[in-house]
PDB file of N, CA and C in Angstrom:
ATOM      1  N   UNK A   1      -3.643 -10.933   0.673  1.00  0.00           N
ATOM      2  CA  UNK A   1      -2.878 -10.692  -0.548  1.00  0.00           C
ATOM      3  C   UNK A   1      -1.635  -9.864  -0.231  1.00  0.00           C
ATOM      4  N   UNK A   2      -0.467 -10.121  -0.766  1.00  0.00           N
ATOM      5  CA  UNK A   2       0.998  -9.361  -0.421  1.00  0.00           C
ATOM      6  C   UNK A   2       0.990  -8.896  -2.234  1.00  0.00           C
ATOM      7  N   UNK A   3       1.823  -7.968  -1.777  1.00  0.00           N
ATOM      8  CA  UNK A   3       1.870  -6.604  -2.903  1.00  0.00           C
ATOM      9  C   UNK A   3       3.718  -6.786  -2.892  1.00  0.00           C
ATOM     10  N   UNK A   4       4.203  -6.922  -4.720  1.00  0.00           N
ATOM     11  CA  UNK A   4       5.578  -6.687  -4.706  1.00  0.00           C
ATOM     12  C   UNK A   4       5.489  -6.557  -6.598  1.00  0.00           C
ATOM     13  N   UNK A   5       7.072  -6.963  -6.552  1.00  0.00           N
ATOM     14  CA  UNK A   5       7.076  -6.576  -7.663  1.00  0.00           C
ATOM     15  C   UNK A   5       8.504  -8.057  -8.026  1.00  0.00           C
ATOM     16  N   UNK A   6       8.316  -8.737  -9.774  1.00  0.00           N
ATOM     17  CA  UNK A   6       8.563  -9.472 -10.226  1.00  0.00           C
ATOM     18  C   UNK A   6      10.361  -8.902 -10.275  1.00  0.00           C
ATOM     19  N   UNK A   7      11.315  -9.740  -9.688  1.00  0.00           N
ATOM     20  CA  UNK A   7      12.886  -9.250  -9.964  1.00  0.00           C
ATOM     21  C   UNK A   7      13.257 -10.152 -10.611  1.00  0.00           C
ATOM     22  N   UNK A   8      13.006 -11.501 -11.581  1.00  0.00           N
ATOM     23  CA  UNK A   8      13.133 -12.450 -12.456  1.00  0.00           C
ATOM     24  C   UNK A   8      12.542 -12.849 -12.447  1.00  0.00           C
ATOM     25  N   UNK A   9      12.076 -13.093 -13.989  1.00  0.00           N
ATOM     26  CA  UNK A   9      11.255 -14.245 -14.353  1.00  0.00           C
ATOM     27  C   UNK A   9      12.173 -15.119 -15.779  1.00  0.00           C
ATOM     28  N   UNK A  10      11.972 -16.465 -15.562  1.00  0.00           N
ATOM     29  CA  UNK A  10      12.647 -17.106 -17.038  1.00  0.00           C
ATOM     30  C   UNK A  10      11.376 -17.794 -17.789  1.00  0.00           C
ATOM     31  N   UNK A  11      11.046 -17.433 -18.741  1.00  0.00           N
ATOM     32  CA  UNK A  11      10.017 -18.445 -19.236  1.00  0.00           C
ATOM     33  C   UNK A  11      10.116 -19.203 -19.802  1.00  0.00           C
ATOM     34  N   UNK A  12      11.176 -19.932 -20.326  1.00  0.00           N
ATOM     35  CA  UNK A  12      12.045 -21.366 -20.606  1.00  0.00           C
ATOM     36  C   UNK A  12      12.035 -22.148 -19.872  1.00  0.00           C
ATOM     37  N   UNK A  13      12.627 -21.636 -18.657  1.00  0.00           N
ATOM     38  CA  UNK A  13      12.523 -23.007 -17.812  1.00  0.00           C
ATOM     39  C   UNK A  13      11.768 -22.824 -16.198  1.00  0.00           C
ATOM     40  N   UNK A  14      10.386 -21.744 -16.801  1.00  0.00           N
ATOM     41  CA  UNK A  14       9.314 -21.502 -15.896  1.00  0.00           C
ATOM     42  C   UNK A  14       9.574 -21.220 -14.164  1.00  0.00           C
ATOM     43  N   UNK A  15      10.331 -20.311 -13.974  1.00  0.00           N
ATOM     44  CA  UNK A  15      10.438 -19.865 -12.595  1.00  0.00           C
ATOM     45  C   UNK A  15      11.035 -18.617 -12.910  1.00  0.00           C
ATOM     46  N   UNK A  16      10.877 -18.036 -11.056  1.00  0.00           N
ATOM     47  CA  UNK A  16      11.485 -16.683 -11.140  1.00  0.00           C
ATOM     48  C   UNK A  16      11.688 -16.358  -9.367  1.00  0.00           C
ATOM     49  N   UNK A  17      11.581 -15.329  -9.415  1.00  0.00           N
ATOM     50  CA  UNK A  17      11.177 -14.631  -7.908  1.00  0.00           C
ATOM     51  C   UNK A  17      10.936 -13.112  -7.755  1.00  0.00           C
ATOM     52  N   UNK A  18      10.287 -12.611  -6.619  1.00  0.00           N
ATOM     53  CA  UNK A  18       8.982 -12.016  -6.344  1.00  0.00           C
ATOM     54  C   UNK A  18       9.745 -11.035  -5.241  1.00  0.00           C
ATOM     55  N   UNK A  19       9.816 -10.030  -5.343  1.00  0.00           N
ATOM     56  CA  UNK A  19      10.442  -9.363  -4.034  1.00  0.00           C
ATOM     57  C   UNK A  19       9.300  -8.547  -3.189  1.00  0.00           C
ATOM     58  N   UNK A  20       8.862  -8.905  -1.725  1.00  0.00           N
ATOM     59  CA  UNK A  20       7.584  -8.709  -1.475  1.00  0.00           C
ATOM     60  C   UNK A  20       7.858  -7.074  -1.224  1.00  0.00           C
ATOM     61  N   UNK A  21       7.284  -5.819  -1.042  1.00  0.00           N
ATOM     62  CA  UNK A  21       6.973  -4.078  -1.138  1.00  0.00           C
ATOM     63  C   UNK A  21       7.452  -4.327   0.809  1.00  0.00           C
ATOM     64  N   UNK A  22       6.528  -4.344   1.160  1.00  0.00           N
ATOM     65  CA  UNK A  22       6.462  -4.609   2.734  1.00  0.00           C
ATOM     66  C   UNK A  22       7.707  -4.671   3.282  1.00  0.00           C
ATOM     67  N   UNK A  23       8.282  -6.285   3.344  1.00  0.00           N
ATOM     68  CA  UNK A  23       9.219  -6.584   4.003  1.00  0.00           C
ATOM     69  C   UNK A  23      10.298  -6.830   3.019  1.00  0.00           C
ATOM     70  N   UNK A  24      10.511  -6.652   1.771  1.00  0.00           N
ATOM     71  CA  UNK A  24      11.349  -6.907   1.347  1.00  0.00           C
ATOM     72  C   UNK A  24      11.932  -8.529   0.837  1.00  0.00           C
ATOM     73  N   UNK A  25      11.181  -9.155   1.322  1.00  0.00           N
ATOM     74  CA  UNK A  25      11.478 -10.775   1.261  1.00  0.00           C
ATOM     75  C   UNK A  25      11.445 -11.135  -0.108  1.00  0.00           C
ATOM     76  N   UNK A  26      12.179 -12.039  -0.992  1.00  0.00           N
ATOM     77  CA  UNK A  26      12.463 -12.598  -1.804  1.00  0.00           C
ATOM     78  C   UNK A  26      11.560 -13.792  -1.776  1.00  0.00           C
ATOM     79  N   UNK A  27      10.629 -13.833  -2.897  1.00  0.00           N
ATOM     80  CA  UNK A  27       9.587 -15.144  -2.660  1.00  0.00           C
ATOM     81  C   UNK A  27       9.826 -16.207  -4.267  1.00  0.00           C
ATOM     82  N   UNK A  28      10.339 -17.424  -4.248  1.00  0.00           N
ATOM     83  CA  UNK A  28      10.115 -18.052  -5.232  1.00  0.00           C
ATOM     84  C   UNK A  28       9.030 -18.225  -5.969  1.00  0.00           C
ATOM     85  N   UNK A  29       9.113 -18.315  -7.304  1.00  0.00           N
ATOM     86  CA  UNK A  29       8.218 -18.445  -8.253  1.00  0.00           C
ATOM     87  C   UNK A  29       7.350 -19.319  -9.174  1.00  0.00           C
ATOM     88  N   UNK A  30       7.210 -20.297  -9.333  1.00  0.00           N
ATOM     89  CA  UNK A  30       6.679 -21.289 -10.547  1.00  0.00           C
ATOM     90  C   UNK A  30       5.843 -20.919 -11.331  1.00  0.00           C
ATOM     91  N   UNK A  31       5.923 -21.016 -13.061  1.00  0.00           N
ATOM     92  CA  UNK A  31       4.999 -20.933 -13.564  1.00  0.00           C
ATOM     93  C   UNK A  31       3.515 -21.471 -13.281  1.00  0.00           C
ATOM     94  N   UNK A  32       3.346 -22.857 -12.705  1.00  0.00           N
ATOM     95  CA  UNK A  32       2.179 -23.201 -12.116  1.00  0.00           C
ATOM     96  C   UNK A  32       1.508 -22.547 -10.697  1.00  0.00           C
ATOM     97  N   UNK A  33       2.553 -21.202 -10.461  1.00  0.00           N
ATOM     98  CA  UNK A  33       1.380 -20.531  -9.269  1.00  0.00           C
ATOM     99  C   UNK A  33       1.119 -18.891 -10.145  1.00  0.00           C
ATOM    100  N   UNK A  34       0.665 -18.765 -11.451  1.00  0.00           N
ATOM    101  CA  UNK A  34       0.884 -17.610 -12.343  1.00  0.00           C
ATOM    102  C   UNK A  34      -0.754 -17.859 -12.654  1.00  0.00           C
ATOM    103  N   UNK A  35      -1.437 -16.974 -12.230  1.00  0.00           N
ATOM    104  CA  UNK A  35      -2.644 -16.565 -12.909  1.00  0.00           C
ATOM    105  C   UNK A  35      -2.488 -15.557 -14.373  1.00  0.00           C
ATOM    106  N   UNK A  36      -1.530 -14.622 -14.217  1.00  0.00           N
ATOM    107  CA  UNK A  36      -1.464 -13.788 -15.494  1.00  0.00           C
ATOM    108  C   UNK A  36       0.188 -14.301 -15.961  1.00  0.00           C
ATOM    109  N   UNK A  37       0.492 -13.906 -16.988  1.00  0.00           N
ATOM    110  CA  UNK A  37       1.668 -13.926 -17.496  1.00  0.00           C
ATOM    111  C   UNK A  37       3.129 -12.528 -17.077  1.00  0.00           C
ATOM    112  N   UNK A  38       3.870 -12.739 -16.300  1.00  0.00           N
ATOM    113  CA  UNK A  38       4.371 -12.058 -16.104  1.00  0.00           C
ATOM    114  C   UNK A  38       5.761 -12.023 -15.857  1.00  0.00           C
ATOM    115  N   UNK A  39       6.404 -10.751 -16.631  1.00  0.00           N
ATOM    116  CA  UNK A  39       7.620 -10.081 -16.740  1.00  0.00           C
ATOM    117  C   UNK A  39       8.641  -9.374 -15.585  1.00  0.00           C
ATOM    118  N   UNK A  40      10.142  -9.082 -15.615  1.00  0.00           N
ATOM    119  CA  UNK A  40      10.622  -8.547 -15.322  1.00  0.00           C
ATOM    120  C   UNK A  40      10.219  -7.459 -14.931  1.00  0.00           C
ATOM    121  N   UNK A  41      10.681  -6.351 -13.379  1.00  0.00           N
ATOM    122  CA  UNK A  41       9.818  -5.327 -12.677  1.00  0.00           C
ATOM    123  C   UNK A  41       8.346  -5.425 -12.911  1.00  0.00           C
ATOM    124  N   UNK A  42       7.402  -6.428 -13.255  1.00  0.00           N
ATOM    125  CA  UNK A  42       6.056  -5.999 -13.307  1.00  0.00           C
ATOM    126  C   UNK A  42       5.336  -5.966 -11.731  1.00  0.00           C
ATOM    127  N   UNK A  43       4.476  -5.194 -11.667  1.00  0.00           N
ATOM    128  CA  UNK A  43       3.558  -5.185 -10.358  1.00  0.00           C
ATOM    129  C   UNK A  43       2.974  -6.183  -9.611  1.00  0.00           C
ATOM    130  N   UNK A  44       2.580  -6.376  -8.859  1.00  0.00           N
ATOM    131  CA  UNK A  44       1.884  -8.144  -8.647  1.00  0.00           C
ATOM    132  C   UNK A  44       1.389  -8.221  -7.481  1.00  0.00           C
ATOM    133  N   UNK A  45       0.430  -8.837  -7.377  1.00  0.00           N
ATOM    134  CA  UNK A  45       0.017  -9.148  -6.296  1.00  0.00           C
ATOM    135  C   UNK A  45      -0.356 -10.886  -6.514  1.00  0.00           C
ATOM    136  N   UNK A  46       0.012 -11.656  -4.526  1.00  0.00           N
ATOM    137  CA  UNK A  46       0.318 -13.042  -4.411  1.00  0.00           C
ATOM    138  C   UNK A  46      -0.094 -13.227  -2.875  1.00  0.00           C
ATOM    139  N   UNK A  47      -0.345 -14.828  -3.352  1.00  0.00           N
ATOM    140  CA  UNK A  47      -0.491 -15.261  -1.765  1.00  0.00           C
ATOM    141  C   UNK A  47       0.867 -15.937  -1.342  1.00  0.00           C
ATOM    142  N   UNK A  48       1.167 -16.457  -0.385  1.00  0.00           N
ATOM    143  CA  UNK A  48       1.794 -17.516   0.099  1.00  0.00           C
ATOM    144  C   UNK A  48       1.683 -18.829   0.597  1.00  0.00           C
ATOM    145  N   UNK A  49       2.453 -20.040  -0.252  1.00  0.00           N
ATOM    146  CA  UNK A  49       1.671 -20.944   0.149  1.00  0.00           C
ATOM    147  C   UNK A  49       3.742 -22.123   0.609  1.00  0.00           C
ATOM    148  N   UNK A  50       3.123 -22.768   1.422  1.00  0.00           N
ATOM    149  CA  UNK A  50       4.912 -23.788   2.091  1.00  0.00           C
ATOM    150  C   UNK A  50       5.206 -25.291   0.951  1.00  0.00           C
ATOM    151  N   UNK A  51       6.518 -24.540   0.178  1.00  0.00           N
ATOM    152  CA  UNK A  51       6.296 -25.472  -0.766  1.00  0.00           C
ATOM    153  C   UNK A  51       7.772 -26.267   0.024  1.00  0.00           C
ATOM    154  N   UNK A  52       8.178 -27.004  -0.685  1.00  0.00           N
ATOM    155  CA  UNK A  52       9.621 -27.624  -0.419  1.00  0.00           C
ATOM    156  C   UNK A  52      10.746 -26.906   0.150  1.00  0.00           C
ATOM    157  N   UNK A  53      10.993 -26.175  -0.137  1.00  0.00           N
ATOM    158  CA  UNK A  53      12.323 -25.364   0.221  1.00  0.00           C
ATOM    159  C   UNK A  53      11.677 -23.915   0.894  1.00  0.00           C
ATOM    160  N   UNK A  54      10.638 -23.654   1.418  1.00  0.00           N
ATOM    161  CA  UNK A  54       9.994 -22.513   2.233  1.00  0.00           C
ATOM    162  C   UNK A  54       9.035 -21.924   1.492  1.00  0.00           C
ATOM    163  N   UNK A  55       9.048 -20.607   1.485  1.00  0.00           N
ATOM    164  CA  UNK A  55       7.118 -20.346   1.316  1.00  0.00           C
ATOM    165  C   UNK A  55       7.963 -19.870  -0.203  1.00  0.00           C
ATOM    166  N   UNK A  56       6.480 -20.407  -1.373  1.00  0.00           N
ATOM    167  CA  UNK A  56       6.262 -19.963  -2.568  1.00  0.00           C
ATOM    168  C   UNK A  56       5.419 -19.100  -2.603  1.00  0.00           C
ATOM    169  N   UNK A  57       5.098 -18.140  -3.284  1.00  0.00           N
ATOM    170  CA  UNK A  57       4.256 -17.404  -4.465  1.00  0.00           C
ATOM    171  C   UNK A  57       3.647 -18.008  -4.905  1.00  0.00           C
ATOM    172  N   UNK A  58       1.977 -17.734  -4.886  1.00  0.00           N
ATOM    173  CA  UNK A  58       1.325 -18.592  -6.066  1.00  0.00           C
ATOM    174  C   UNK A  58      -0.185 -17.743  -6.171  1.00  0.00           C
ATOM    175  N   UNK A  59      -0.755 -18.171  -7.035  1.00  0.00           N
ATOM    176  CA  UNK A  59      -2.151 -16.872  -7.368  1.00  0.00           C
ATOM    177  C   UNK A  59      -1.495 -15.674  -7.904  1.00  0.00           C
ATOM    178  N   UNK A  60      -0.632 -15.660  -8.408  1.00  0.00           N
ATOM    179  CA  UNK A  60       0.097 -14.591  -8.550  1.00  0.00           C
ATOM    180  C   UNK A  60      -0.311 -13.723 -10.279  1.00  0.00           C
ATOM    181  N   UNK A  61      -0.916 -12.362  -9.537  1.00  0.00           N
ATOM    182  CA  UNK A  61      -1.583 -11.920 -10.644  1.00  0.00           C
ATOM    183  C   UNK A  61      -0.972 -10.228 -10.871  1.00  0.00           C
ATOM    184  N   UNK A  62      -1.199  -9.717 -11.967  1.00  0.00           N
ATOM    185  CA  UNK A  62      -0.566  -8.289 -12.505  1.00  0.00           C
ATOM    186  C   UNK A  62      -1.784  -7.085 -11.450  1.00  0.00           C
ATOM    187  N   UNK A  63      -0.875  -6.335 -11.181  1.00  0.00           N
ATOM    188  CA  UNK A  63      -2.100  -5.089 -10.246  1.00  0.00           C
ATOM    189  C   UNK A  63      -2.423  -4.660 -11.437  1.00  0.00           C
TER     190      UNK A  63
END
């Protein structure tokens, strides 16, 4: 599990991205990898999984 925190989310048109605590990395978002519902700066913890355009976020749940 990687530990960060939510730096956009749109819930219109269901994406965002994930800035990981650790390394700093910027991780894309989809509403279909969202276990909880989540906001702008919220806490989070995620796995990583290799979607189209490099690694997504997904399991992605509120600490």
């Amino acid at each position: 599990m990687n530990n960060g925190t939510v730096k956009f989310f749109n819930n219109s048109k269901g994406f965002g991205f994930i800035i990981e605590k650790e390394s700093g990395k910027e991780y894309f978002v989809h509403v279909s990898g969202l276990v909880d519902e989540i906001r702008e700066n919220d806490e989070v913890t995620f796995e990583l999984e290799k979607g189209k355009k490099g690694l997504n976020a997904v399991n992605v749940k509120l600490v």
